[in-house]
Protein backbone atom coordinates (compact mmCIF):
# COMPACT_ATOMS: atom_id res chain seq x y z
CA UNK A 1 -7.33 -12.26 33.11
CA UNK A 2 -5.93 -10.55 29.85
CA UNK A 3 -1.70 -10.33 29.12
CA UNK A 4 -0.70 -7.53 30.43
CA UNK A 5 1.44 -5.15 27.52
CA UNK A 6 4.20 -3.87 28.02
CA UNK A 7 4.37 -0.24 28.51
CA UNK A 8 6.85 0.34 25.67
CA UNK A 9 4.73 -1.92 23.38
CA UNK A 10 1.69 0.24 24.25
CA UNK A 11 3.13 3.73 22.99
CA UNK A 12 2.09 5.45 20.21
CA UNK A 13 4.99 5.97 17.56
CA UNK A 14 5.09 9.01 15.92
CA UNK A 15 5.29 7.99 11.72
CA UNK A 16 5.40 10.84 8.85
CA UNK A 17 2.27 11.57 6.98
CA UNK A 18 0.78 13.44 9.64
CA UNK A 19 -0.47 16.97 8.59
CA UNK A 20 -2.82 17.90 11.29
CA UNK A 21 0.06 17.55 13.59
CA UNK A 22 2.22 19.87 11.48
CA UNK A 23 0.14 22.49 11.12
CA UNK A 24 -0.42 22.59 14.80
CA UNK A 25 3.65 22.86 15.08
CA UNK A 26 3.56 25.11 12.16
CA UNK A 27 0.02 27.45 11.97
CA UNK A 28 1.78 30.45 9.77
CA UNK A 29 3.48 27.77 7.21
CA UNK A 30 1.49 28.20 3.62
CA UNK A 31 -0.70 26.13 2.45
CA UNK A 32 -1.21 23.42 0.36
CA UNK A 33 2.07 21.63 2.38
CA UNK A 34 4.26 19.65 0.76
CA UNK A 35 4.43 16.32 2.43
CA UNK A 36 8.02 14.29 1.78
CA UNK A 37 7.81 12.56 5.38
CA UNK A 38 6.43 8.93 4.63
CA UNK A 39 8.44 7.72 1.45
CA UNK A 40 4.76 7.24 -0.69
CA UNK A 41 5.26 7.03 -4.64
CA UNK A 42 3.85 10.62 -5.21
CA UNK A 43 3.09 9.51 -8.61
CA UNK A 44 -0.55 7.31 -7.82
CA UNK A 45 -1.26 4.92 -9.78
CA UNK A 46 -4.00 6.03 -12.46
CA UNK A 47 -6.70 2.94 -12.25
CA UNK A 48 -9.92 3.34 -14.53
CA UNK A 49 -12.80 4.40 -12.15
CA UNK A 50 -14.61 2.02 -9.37
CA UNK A 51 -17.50 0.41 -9.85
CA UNK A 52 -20.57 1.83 -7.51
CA UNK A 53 -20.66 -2.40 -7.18
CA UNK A 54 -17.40 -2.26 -5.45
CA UNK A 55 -18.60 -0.07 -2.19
CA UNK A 56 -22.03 -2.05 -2.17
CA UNK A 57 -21.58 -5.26 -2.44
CA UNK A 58 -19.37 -7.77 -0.18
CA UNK A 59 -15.61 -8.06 -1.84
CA UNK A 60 -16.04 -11.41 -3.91
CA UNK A 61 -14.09 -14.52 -2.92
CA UNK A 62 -13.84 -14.75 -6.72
CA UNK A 63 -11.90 -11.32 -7.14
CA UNK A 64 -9.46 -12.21 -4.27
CA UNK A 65 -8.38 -15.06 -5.28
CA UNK A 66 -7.94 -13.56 -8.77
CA UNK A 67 -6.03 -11.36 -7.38
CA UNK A 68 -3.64 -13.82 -5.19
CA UNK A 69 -2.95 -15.27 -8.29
CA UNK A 70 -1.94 -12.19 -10.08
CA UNK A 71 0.20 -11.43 -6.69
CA UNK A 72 1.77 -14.57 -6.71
CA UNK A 73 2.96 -14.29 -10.49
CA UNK A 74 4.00 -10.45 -10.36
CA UNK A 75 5.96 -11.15 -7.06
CA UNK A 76 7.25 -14.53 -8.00
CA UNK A 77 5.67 -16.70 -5.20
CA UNK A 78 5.40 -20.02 -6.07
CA UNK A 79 1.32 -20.54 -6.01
CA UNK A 80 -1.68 -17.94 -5.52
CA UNK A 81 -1.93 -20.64 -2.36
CA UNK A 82 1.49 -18.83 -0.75
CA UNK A 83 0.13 -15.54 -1.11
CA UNK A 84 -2.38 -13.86 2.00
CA UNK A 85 -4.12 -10.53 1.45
CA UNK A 86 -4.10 -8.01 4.19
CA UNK A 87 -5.64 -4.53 4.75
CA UNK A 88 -1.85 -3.17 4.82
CA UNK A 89 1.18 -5.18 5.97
CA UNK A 90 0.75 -3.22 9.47
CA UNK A 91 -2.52 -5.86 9.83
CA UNK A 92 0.44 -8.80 9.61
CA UNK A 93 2.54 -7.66 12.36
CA UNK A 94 0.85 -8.98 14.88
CA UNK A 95 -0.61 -11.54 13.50
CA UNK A 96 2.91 -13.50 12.66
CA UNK A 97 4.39 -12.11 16.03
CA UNK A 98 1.24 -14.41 17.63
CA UNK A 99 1.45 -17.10 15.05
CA UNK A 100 5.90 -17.63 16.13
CA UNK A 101 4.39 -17.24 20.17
CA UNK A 102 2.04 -20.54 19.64
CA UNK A 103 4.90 -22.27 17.98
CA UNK A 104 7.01 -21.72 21.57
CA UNK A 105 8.67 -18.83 20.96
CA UNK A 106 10.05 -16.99 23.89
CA UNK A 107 12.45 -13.62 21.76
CA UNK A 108 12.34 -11.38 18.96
CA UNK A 109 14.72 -9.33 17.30
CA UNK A 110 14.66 -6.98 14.82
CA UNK A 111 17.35 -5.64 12.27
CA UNK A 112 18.00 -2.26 13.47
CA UNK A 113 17.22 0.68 12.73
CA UNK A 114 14.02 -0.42 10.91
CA UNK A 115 10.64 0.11 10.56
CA UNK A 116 9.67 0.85 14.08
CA UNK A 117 6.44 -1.41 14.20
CA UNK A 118 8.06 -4.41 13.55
CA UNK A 119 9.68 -4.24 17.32
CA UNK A 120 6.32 -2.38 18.90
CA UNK A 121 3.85 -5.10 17.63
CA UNK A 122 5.85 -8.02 18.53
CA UNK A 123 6.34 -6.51 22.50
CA UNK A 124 2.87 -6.46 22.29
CA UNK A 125 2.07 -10.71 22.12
CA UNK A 126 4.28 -10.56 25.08
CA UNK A 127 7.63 -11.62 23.41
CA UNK A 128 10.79 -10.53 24.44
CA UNK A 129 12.48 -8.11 21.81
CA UNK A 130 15.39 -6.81 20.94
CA UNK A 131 17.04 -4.64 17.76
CA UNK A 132 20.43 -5.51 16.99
CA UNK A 133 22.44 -4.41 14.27
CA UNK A 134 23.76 -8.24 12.86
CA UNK A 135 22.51 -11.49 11.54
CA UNK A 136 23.89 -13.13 14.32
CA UNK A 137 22.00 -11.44 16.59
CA UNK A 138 18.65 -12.87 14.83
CA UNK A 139 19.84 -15.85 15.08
CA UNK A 140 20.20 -15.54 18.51
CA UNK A 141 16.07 -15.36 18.29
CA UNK A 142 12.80 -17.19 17.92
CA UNK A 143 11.48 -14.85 15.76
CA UNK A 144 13.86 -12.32 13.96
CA UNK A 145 12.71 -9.65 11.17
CA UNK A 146 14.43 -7.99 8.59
CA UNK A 147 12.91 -4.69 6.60
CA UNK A 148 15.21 -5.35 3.29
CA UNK A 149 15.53 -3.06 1.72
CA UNK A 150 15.85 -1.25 4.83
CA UNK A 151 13.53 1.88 6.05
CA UNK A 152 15.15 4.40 6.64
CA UNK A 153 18.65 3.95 5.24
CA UNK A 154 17.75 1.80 1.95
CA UNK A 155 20.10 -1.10 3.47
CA UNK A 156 20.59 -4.45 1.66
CA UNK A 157 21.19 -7.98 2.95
CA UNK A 158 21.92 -10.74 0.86
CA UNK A 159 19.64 -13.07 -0.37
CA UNK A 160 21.65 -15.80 0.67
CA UNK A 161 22.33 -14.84 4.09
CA UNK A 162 18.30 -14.47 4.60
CA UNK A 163 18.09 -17.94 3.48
CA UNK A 164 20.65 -19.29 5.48
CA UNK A 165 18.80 -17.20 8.67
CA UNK A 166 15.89 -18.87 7.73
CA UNK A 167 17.15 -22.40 7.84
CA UNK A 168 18.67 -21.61 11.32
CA UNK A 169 15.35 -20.39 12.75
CA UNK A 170 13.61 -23.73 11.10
CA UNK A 171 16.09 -25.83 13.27
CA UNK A 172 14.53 -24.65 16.42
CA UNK A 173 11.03 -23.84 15.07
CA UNK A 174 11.44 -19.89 14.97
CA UNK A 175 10.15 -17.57 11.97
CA UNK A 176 11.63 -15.22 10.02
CA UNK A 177 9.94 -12.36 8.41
CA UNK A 178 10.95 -10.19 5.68
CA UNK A 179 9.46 -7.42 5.09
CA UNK A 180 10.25 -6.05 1.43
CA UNK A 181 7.39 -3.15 1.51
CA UNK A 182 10.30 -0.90 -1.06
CA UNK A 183 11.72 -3.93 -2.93
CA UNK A 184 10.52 -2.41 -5.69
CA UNK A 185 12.90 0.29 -6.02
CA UNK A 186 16.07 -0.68 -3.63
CA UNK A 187 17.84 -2.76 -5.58
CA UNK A 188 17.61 -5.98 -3.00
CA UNK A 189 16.81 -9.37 -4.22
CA UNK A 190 13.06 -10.55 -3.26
CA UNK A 191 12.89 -13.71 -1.38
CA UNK A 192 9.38 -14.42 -2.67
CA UNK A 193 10.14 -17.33 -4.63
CA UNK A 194 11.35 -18.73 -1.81
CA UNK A 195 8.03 -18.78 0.52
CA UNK A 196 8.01 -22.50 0.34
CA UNK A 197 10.64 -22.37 3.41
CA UNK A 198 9.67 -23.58 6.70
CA UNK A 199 10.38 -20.75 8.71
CA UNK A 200 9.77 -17.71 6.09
CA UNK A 201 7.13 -15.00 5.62
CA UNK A 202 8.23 -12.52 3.04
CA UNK A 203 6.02 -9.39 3.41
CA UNK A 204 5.21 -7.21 0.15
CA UNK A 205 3.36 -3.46 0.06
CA UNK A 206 1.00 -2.32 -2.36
CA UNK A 207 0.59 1.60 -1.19
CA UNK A 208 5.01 2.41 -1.33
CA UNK A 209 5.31 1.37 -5.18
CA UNK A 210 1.45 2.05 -6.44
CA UNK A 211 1.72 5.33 -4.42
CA UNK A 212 -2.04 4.52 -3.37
CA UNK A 213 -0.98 3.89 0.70
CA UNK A 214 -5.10 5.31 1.72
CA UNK A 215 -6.10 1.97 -0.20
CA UNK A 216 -4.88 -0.10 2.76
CA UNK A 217 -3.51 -3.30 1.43
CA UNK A 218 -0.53 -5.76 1.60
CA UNK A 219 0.60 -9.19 1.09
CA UNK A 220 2.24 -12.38 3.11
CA UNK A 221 3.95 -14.43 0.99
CA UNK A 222 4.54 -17.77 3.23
CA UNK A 223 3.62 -21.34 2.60
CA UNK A 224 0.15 -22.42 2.60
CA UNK A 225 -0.54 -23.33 5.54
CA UNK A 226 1.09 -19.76 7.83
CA UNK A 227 -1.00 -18.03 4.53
CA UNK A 228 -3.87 -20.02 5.46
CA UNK A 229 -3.35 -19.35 8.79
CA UNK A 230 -3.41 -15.95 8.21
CA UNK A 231 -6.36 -15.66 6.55
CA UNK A 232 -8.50 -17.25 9.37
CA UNK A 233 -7.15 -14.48 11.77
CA UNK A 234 -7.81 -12.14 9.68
CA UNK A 235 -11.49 -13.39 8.91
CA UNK A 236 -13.93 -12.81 5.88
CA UNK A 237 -13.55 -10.14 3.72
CA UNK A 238 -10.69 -8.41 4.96
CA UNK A 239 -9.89 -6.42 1.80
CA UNK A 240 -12.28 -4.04 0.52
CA UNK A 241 -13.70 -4.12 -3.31
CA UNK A 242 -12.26 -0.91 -4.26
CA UNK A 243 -8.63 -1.87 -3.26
CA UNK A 244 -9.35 -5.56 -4.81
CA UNK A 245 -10.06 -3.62 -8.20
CA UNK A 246 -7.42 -0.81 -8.19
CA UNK A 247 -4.75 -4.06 -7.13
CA UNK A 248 -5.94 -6.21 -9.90
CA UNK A 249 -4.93 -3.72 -12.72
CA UNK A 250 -1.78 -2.58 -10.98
CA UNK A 251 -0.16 -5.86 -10.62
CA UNK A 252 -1.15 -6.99 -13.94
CA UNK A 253 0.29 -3.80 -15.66
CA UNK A 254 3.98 -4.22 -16.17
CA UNK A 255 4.28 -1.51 -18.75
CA UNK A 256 3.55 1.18 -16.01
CA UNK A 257 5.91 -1.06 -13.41
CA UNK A 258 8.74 -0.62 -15.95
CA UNK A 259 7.92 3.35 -16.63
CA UNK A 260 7.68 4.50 -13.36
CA UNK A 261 10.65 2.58 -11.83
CA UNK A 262 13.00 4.47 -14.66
CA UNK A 263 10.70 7.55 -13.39
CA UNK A 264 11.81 7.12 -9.90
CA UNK A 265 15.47 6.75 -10.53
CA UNK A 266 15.31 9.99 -11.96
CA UNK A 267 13.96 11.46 -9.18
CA UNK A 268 15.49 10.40 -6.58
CA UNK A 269 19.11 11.32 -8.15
CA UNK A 270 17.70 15.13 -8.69
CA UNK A 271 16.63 14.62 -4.74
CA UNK A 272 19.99 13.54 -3.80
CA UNK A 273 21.68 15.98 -5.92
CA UNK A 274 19.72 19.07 -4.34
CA UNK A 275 20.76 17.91 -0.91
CA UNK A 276 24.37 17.67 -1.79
CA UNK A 277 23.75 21.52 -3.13
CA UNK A 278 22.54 22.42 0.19
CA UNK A 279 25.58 20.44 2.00
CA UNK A 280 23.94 17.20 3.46
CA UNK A 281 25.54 14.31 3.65
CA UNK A 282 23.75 11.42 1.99
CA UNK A 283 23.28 8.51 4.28
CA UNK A 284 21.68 5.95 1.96
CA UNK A 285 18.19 5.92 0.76
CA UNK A 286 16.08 4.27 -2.20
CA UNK A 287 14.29 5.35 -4.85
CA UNK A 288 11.64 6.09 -2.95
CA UNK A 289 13.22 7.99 -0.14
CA UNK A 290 16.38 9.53 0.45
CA UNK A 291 18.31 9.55 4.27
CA UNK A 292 20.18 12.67 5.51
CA UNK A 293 22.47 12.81 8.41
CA UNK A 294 23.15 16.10 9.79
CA UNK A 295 23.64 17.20 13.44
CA UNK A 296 21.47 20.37 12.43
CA UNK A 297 18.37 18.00 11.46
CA UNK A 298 16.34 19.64 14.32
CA UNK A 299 17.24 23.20 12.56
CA UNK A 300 16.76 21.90 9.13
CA UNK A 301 13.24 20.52 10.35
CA UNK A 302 11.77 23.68 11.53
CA UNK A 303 13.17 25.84 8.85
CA UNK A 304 10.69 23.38 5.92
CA UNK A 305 8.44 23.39 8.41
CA UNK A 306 7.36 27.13 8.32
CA UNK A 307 7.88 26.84 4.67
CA UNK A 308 5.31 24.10 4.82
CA UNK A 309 7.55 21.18 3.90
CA UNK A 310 7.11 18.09 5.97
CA UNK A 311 10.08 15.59 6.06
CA UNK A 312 10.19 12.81 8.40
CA UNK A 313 12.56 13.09 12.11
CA UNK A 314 13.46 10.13 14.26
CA UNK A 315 13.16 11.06 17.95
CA UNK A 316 15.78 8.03 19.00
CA UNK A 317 18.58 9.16 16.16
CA UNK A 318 18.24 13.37 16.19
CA UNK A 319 20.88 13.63 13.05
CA UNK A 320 18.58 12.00 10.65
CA UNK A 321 16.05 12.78 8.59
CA UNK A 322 14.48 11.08 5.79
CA UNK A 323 12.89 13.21 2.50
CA UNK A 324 10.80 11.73 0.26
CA UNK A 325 9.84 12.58 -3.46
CA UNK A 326 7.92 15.50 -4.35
CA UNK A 327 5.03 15.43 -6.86
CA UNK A 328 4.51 18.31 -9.43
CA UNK A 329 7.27 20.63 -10.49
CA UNK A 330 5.96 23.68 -8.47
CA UNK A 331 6.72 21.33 -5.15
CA UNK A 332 10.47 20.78 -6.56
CA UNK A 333 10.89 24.89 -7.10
CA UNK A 334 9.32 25.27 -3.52
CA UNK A 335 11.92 22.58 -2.13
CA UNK A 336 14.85 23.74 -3.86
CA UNK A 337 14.12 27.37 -2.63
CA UNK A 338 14.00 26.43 1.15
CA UNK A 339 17.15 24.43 1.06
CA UNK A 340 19.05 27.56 -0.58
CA UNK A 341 17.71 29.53 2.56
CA UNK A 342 19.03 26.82 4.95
């Protein structure tokens, strides 16, 4: 007879990104919308084009592996052999959640507020979570995870108190995961070169940075073995061809790396400067994605909304709201006019 879930693992969670549920909120807003609700790098990255031989033919162990390796040396993991491909970090959740279960673990707990998944997939192998808002209370764990830097307030934990987590969840055979999907841009120090630990899995994004999220694919960076582990569950060919070939000249392409993270600074101070304007308060934020804490969020959402602006809402915490980046200029004008209105 199967596990039986937990009826708060089970529901849905309601992310940004989701236009077909805005325009059924708002039919009358104009079209195209401008979507700021997921914290995406608006700015794609521009690969040369695919291959027909990359949607006909089986992904290539060969092209993988090329690409773990190039992983491995842009992240700074200490072998291609620490780094596990995913179709998105979402794919890992679980997986590690299941992997800490068959090592005996009995609790979870999550740094909170974080990425909500993180707490929702680990319910679902049956352990027992809970979000606290302090190391110690990971600790406390089996299996603790930290979003660093944090979604959605851009917080930062020190490298060395991750560590020393780590070698307290080692002593009792726990697992800590870190998931560092906007390391990239929030100024927090990656614990990649690290993955050697016992009881780390550092967790790195491809579709935040790379603005290419529809290409589905993410990385564990753990020692060989949990990476190898991973991999089995995960079974053959678990990352397509096209994302292998758009990955493969992303990673290795530090001169667009270095542009666009200057780009993105830029950005997100004329983002934070337009809120101020408007008279938000700034709650923290990356490059990336900027938080807002108002007690008028629910009137702030609706008024973008019928001006066709999506920006993300958290159900459990009704004064925030997160904006990402917009993409061409016309979206900033369009942005800048409906905050005026506010």
């Amino acid at each position: 007879m199967g596990e039986t879930v937990p009826e708060k693992a089970q529901t849905a969670i309601r992310h940004g990104g989701n236009l077909g549920r805005a325009r059924l909120m708002f039919p009358e807003a104009p079209e195209p919308w401008i979507d700021l609700s997921t914290g995406i790098n608006p700015h794609s990255y521009p690969h040369s084009p695919i291959p027909a031989s990359a949607f006909a033919r089986l992904p290539e162990p060969d092209a993988a592996e090329e690409l773990k390796g190039l992983a491995a040396a842009s992240f700074g993991a200490p072998s291609a052999r620490h780094v596990s491909l995913s179709p998105g970090t979402q794919m890992l959740m679980p997986l590690l959640a299941h992997i800490a279960v068959h090592r005996g673990a009995k609790s979870g707990a999550v740094l909170s507020p974080a990425y909500a998944e993180h707490a929702r997939t680990a319910r679902m192998t049956g352990l027992t979570v809970t979000e606290v808002e302090d190391l110690s209370g990971l600790a406390a764990s089996d299996y603790a995870v930290v979003v660093n830097p944090n979604n959605p307030d851009g917080r930062v934990i020190d490298r060395e108190d991750l560590l020393s987590l780590a070698k307290t969840l080692h002593r009792k055979s726990g697992l800590l995961v870190v998931d560092e999907a906007f390391i990239e841009t929030g100024g927090a120090e990656s614990l990649a070169n690290a993955a050697d630990y016992e009881a780390l899995v550092v967790l790195r994004s491809f579709g935040k940075f790379y603005g290419m999220a529809g290409v589905r694919l993410g990385f564990a960076l753990a020692r060989p073995e949990i990476a190898g582990e991973l991999e089995a569950r995960l079974g053959p060919w678990a990352v397509s061809g096209p994302a292998l070939h758009i990955a493969t000249q992303a990673l290795a392409d530090r001169e667009w790396q270095f542009s666009m993270r200057q780009r993105l600074a830029e950005e997100a101070q004329r983002m934070n400067g337009l809120l101020q304007k408007a008279g938000l308060t700034i709650a923290g934020g990356t490059s990336l994605f900027t938080l807002v804490r108002d007690h008028r969020a629910a009137e702030l959402f609706d008024h973008l909304g019928r001006r066709g602006i999506l920006v993300r809402i958290f159900d459990e915490r009704p004064n925030d709201m997160r904006f990402g980046l917009p993409g061409a200029e016309e979206e900033w004008q369009r942005l800048e006019e409906a905050l005026s209105s506010f």
